[in-house]
Protein backbone atom coordinates (compact mmCIF):
# COMPACT_ATOMS: atom_id res chain seq x y z
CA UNK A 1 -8.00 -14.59 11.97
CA UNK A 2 -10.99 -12.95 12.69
CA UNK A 3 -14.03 -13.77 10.44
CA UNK A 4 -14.74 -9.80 9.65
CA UNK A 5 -11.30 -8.55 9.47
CA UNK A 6 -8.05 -8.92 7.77
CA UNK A 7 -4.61 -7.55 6.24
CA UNK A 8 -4.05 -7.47 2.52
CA UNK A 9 -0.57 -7.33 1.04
CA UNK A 10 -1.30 -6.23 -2.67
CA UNK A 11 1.45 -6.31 -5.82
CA UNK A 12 0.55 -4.56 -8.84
CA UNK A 13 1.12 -2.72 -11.84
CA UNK A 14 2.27 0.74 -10.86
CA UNK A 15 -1.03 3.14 -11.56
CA UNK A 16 -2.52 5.91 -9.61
CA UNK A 17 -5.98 4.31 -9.93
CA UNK A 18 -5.20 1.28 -8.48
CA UNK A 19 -6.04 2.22 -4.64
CA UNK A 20 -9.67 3.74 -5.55
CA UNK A 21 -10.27 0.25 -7.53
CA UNK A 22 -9.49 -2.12 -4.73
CA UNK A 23 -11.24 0.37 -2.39
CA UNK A 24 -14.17 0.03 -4.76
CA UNK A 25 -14.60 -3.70 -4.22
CA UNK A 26 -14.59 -3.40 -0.36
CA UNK A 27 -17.15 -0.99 -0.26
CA UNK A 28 -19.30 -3.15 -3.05
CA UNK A 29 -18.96 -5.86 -0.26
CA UNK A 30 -20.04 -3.71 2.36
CA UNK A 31 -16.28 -3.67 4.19
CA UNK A 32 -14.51 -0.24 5.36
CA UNK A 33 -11.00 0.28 5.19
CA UNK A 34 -8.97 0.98 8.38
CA UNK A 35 -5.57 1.44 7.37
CA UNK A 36 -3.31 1.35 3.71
CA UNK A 37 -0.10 2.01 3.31
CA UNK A 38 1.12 2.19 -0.57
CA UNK A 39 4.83 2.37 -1.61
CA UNK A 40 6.88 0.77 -4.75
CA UNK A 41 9.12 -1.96 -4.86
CA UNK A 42 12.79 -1.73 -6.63
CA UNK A 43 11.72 -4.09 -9.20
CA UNK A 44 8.52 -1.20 -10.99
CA UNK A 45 6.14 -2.70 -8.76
CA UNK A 46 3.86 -1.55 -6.54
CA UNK A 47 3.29 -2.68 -2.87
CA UNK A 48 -0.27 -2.22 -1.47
CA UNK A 49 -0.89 -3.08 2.45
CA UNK A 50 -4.28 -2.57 3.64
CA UNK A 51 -6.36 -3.87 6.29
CA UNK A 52 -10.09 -4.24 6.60
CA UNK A 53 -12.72 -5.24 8.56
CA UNK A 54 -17.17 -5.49 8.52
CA UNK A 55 -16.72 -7.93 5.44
CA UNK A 56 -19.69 -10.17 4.55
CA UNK A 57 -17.55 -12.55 2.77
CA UNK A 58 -13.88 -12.47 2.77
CA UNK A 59 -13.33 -15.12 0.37
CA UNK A 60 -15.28 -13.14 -2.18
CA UNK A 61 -13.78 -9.99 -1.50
CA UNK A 62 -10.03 -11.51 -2.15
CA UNK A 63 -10.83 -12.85 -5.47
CA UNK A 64 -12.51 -9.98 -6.54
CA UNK A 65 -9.03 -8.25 -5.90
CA UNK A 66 -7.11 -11.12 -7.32
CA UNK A 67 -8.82 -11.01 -10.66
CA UNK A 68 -8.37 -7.36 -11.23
CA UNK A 69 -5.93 -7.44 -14.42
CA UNK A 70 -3.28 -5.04 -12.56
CA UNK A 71 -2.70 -7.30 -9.80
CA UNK A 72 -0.09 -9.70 -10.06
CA UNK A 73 -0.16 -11.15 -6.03
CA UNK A 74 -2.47 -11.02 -3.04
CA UNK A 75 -1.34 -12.67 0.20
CA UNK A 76 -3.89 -12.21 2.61
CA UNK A 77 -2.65 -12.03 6.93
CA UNK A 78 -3.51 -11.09 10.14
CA UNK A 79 -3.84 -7.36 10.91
CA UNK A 80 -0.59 -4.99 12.35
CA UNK A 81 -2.76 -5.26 15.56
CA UNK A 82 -3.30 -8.75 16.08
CA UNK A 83 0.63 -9.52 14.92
CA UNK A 84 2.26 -6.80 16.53
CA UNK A 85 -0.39 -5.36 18.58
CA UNK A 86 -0.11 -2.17 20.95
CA UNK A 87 3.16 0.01 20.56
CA UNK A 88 5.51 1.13 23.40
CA UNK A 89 7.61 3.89 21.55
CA UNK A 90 10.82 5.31 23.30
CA UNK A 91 12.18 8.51 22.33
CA UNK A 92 15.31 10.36 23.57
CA UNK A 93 19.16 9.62 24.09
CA UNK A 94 20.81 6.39 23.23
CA UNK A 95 21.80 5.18 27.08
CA UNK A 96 18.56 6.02 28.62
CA UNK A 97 16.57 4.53 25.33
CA UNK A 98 18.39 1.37 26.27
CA UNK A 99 17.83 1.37 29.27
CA UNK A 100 14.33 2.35 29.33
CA UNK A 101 13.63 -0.67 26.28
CA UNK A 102 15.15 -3.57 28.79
CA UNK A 103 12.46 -2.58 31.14
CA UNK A 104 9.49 -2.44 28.97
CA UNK A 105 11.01 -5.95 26.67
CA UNK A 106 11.11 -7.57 30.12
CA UNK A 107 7.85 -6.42 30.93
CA UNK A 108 6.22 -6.92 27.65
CA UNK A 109 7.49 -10.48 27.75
CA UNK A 110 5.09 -11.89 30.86
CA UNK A 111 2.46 -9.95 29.31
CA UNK A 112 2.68 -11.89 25.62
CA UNK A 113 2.84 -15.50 27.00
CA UNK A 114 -0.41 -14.09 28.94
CA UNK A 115 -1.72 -13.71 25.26
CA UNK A 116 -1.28 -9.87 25.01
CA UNK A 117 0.23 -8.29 21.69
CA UNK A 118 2.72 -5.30 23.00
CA UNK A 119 6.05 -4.59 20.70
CA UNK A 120 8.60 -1.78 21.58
CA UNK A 121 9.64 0.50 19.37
CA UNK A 122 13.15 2.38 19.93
CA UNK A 123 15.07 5.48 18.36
CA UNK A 124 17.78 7.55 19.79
CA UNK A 125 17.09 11.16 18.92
CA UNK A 126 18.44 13.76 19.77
CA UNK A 127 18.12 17.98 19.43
CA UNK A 128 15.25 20.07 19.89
CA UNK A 129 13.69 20.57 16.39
CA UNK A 130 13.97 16.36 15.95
CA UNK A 131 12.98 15.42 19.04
CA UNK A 132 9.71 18.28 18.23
CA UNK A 133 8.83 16.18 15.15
CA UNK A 134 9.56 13.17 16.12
CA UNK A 135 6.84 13.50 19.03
CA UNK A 136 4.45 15.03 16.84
CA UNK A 137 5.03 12.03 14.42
CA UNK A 138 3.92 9.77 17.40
CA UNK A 139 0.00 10.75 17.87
CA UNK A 140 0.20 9.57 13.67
CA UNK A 141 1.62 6.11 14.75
CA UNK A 142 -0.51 3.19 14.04
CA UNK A 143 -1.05 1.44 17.04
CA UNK A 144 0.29 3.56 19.21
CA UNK A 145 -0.19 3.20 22.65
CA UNK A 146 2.28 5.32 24.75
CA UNK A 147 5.46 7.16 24.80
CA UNK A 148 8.55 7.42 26.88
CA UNK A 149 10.87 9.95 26.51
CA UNK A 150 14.57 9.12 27.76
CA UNK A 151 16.85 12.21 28.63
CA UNK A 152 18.53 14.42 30.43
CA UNK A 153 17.34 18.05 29.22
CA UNK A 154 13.79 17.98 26.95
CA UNK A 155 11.97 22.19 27.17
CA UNK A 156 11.30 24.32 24.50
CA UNK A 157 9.97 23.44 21.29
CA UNK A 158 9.72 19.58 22.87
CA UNK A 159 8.05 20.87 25.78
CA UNK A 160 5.37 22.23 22.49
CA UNK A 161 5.00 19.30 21.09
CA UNK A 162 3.78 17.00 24.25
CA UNK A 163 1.52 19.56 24.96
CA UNK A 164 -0.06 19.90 21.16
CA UNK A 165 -0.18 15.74 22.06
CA UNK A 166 -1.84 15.94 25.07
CA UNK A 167 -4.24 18.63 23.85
CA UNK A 168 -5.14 16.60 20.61
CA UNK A 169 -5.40 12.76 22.08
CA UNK A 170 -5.87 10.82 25.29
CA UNK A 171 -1.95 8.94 24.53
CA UNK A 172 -0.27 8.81 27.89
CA UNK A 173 3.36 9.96 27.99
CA UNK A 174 5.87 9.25 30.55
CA UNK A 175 9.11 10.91 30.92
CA UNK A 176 12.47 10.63 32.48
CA UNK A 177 13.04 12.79 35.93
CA UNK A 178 15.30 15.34 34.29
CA UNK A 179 16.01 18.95 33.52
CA UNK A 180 13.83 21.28 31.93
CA UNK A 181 9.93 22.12 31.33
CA UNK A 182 8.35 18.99 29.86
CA UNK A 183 8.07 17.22 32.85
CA UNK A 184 5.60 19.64 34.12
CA UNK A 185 3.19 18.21 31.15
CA UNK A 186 3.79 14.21 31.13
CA UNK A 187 1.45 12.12 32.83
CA UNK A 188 4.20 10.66 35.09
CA UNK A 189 8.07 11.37 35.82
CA UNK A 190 9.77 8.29 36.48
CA UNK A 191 13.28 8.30 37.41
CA UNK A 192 14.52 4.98 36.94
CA UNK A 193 14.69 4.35 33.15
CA UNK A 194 14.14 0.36 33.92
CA UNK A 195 11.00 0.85 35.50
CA UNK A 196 9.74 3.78 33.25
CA UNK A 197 9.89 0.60 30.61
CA UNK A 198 7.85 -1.43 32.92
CA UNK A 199 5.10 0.87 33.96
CA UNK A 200 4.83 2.07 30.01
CA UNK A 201 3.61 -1.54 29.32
CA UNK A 202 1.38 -1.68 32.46
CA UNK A 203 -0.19 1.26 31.68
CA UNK A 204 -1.02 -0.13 28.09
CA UNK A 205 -1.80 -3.84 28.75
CA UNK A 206 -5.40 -5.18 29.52
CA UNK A 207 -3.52 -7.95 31.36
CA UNK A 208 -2.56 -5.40 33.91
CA UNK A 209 -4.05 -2.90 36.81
CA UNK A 210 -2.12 0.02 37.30
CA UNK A 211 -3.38 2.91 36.43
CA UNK A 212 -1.82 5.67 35.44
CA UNK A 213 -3.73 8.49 36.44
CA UNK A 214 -3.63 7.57 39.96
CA UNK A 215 -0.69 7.97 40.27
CA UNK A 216 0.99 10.87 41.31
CA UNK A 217 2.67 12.68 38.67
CA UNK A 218 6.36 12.49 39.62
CA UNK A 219 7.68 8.72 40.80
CA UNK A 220 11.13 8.55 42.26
């Protein structure tokens, strides 16, 4: 773990001022939070994940946070990005999700026993008004590193949404060679669904060269 930052898994008593008095004690120790995620448990508990980094002592700051009298449990990890690392995330129809995922899990794979952190993250989805929020959802992803979308037909509202992404972020998105307007505003059209897995992971892993913007923008 690194010496100046780490993940926090948090139970406590279920109180709205229980966030701003952990936050408290990282700032008193001269730390900043980077993420937190709250959410209760189905036994009247709540669950508090945060991660943080810039601490001056760690082993202060966790007792601190231990002997606050609404916690009951502090486990203290790695961060999301040194356990999971960057995210591949696939959007789009079932078949072409799959077969998209075997490329990028194959590729991921020689990257991670090279001592890269790259996970893949799946859904089928499907329709133009989920598919629009599911791709706005992405640029709010932590760890997010690029997205592939898998289909056959992707305009409209879609079409919207990867350009609100590419507008508000530097995320590269690769898509499918298919039907409709959104390919015109992708980074790169791939149309083998195996090797838009593998070049998704390329383009995201400092273990590998390619670059996607020299390529040209449609690859068949």
């Amino acid at each position: 773990m690194d010496k100046n930052e780490l993940g926090l898994s948090i139970e406590t008593d279920v109180n709205n001022k229980n966030i701003q008095s952990i936050l408290n004690i990282i700032k008193e120790d001269k730390g900043c939070t980077s993420y937190i995620h709250e959410f209760k448990t189905e036994y009247g508990k709540e669950l508090i994940h945060l991660e943080a980094e810039n601490l001056k002592d760690i082993e202060k700051t966790v007792s601190k946070i231990n002997n606050l009298e609404f916690v009951s449990n502090v486990q203290v990890h790695d961060t999301m990005d040194k356990i999971f690392g960057k995210r591949v995330i696939i959007f789009g129809g079932g078949s072409q999700v799959t077969q998209v995922a075997i490329g990028a899990i194959s590729e991921a794979d020689r990257h991670n026993i090279r001592g890269e952190r790259i996970s893949i993250d799946t859904i089928p989805i499907v329709g133009e008004e989920e598919l629009y929020n599911a791709i706005l959802a992405f640029q709010r992803l932590p760890r997010a590193g690029i997205l592939v979308l898998a289909g056959s037909l992707m305009g409209g509202k879609i079409t919207e949404a990867v350009k609100q992404v590419k507008e508000n972020t530097d995320l590269p998105i690769i898509s499918l060679h298919m039907f409709g307007s959104v390919v015109k505003h992708v980074d790169l059209v791939v149309s083998d669904p195996v090797q838009a897995g593998v070049l998704a992971v390329m383009t995201i892993a400092s273990t590998a060269k390619f670059d996607i913007k020299r390529i040209n923008k449609k690859l068949i």
